[in-house]
C-alpha atoms as a PDB file:
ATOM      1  CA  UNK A   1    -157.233 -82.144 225.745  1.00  0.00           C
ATOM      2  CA  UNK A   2    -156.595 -80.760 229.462  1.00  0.00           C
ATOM      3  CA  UNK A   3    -159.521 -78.718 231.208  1.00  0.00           C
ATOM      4  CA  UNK A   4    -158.037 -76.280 233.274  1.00  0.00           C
ATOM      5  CA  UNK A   5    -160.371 -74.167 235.344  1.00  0.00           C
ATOM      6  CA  UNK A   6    -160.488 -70.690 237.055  1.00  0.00           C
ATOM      7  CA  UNK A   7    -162.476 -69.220 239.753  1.00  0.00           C
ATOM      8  CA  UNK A   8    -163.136 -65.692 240.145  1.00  0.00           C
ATOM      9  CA  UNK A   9    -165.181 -63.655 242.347  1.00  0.00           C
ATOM     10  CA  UNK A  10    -164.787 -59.620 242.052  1.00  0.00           C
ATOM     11  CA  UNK A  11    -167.873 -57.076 244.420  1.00  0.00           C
ATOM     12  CA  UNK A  12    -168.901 -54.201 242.686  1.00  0.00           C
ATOM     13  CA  UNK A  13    -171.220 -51.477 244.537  1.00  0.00           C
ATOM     14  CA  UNK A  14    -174.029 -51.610 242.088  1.00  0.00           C
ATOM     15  CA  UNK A  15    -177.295 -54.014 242.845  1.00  0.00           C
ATOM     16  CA  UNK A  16    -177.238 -57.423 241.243  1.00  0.00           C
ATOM     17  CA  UNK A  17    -179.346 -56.776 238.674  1.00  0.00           C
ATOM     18  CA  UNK A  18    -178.131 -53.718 237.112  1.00  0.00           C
ATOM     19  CA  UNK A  19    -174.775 -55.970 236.907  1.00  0.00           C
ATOM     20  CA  UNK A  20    -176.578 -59.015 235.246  1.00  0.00           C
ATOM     21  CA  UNK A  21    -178.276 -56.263 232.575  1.00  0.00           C
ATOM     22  CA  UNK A  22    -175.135 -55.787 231.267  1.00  0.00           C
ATOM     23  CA  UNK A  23    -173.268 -58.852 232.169  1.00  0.00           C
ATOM     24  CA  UNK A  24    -175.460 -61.195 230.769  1.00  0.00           C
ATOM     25  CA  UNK A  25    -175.094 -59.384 227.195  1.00  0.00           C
ATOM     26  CA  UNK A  26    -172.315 -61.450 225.693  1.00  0.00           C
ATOM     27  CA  UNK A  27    -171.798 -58.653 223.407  1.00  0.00           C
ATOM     28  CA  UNK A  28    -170.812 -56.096 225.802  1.00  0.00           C
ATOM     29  CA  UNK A  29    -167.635 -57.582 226.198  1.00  0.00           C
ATOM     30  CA  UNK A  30    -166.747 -55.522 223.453  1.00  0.00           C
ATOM     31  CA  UNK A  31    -167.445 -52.133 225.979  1.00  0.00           C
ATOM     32  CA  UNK A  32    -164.933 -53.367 228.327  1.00  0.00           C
ATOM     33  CA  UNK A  33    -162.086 -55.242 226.479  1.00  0.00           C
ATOM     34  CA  UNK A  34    -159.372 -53.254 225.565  1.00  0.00           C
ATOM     35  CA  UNK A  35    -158.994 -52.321 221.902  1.00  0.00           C
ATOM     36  CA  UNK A  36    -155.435 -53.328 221.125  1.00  0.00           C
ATOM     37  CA  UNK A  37    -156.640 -57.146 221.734  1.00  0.00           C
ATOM     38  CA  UNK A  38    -158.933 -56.962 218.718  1.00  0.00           C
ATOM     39  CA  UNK A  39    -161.300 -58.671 220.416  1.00  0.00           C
ATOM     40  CA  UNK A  40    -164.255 -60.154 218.165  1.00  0.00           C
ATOM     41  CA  UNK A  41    -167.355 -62.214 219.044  1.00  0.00           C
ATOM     42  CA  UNK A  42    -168.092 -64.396 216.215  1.00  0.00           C
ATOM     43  CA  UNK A  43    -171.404 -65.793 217.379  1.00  0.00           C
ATOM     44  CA  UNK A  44    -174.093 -63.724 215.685  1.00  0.00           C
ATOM     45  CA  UNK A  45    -176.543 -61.343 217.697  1.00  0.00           C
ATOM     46  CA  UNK A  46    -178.913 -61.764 219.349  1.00  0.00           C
ATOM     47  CA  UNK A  47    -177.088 -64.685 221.717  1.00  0.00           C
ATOM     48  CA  UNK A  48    -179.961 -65.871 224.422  1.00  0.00           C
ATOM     49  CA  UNK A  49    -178.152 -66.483 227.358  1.00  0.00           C
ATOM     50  CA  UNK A  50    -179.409 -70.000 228.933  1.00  0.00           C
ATOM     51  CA  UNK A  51    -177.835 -73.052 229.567  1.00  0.00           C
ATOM     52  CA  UNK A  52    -176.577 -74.782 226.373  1.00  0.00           C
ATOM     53  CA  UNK A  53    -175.702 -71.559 224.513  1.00  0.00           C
ATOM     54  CA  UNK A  54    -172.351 -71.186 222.990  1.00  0.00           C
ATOM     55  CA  UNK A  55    -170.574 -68.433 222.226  1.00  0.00           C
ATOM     56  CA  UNK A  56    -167.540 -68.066 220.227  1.00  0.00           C
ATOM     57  CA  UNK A  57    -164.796 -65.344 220.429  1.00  0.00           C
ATOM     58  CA  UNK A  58    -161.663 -64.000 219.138  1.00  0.00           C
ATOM     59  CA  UNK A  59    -158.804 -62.308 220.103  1.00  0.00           C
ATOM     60  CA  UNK A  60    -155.092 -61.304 218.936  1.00  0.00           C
ATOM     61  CA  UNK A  61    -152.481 -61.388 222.302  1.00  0.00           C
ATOM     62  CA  UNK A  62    -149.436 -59.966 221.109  1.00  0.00           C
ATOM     63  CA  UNK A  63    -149.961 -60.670 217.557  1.00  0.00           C
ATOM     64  CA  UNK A  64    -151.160 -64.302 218.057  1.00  0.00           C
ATOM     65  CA  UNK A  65    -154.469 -65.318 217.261  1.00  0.00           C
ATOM     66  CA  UNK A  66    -156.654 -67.219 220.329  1.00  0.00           C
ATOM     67  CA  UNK A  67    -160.155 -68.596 219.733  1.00  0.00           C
ATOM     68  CA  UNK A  68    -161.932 -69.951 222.341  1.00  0.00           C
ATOM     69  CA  UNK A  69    -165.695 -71.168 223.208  1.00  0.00           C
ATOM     70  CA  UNK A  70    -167.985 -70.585 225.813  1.00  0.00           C
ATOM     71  CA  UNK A  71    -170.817 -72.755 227.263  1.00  0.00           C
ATOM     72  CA  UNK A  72    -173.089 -71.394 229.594  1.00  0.00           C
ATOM     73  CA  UNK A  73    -173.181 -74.443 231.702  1.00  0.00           C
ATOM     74  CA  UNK A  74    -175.768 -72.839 234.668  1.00  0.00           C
ATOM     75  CA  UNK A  75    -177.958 -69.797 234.186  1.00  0.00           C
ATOM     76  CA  UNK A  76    -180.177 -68.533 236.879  1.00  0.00           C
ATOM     77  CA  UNK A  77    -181.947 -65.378 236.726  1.00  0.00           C
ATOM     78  CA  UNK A  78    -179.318 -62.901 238.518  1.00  0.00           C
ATOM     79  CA  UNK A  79    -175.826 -65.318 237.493  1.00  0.00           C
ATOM     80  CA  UNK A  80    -174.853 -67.655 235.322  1.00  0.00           C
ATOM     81  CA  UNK A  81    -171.466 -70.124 234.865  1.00  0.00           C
ATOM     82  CA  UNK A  82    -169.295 -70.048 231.711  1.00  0.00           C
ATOM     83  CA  UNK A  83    -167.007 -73.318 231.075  1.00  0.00           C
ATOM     84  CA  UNK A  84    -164.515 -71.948 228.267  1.00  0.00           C
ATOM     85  CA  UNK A  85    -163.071 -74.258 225.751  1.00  0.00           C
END
């Protein structure tokens, strides 16, 4: 199987924190994924983010079905690093 990787940075005028409140809530990506991908986390609640923790989602892109996994591969207290499988 081929690992491909992407890198993405993207500011936002709110302090770090605030950001990581919400960001670090694997089930807000629900909030901000728009509807007509179906979008689905299939790990159940509550997911403690830390390094180790997998979570698994779901998703329909143009009528196909994509599954993926993520693994928190570095958490610190303000950021953490998600390798997606």
């Amino acid at each position: 199987m081929r690992i491909r990787r992407l890198e993405f940075q993207q500011s936002f005028p709110r302090p770090r924190e605030d950001l990581f409140a919400f960001f670090g809530d694997a089930h807000n990506l629900d909030a901000i994924t728009p509807p007509w991908l179906h979008f689905r986390i299939l790990t159940p609640a509550p997911i403690v983010m830390q390094v180790g923790a997998h979570i698994e989602y779901r998703l329909r892109l143009r009528g196909i079905p994509v599954r993926w996994l993520t693994e928190i591969t570095a958490f610190y207290e303000t950021a953490f690093v998600k390798l997606r499988r």
